[in-house]
Protein backbone atom coordinates (compact mmCIF):
# COMPACT_ATOMS: atom_id res chain seq x y z
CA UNK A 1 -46.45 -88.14 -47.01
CA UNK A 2 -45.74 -90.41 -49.67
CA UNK A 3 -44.58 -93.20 -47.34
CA UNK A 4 -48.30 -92.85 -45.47
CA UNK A 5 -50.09 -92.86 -48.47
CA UNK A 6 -48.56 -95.86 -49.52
CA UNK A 7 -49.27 -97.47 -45.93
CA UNK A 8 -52.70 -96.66 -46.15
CA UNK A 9 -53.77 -98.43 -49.51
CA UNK A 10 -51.07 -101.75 -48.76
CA UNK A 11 -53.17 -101.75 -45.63
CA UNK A 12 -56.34 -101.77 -47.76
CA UNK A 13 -54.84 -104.59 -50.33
CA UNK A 14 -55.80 -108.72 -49.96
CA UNK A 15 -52.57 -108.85 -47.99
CA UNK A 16 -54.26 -108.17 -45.04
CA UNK A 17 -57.26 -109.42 -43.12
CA UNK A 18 -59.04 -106.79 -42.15
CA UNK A 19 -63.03 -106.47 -41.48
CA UNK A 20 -64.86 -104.43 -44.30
CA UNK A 21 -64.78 -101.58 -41.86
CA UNK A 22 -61.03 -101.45 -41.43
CA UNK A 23 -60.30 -101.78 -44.74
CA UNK A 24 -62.89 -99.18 -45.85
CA UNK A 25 -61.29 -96.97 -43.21
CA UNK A 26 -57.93 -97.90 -44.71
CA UNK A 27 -58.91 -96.46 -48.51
CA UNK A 28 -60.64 -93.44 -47.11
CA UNK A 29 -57.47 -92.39 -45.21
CA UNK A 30 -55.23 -92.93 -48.47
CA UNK A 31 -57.93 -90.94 -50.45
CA UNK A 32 -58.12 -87.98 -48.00
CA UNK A 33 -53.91 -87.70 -48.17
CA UNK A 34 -54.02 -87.65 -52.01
CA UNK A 35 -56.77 -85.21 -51.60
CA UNK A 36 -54.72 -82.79 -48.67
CA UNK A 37 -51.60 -83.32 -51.66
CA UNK A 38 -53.71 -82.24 -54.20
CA UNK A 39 -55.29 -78.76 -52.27
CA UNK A 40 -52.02 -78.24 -51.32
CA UNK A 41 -50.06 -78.28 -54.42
CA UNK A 42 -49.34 -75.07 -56.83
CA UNK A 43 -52.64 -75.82 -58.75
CA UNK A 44 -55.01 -73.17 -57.27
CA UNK A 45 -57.64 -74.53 -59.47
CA UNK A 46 -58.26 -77.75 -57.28
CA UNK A 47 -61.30 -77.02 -55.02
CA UNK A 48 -61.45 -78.66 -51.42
CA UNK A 49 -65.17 -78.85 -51.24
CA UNK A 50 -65.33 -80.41 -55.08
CA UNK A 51 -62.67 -83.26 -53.76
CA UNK A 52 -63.95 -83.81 -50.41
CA UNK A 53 -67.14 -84.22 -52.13
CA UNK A 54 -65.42 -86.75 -54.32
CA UNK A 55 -63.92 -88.73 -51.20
CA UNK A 56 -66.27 -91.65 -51.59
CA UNK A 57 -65.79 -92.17 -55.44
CA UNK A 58 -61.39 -92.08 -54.94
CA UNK A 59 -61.83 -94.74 -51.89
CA UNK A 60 -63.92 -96.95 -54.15
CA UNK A 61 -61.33 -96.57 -56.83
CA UNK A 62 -58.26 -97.71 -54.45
CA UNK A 63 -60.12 -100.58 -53.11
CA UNK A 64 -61.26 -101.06 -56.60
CA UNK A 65 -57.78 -101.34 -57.56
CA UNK A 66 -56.68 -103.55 -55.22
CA UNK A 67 -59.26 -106.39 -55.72
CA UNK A 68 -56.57 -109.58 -57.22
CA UNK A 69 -58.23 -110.21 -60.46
């Protein structure tokens, strides 16, 4: 999983070309696989409905991230 998460936000990075869409589409995927990692782990504490609520906020933060400053 590692490996697609990793795909997922270099697809979203300045490398690419991408429309807004794509790339957008690109951070959400990479948020929602850090998000199935983190429901899935030993912490039974992590709520699903609490982080998929969150979605929006972690794919702002990758693409956030990503912006060459």
């Amino acid at each position: 999983m590692a490996n697609a998460v990793g795909e997922n936000i270099y697809q979203t990075s300045s490398h690419h070309d991408h429309s807004a869409e794509r790339t957008r589409a690109y951070a959400v995927a990479a948020a929602t696989q850090l998000i199935e990692a983190a429901v899935s782990g030993s912490n039974t504490n992590v709520s699903l409905a609490v982080e998929l609520n969150n979605l929006s906020k972690y794919a702002d933060q990758i693409q956030e991230a990503l912006k060459v400053k």
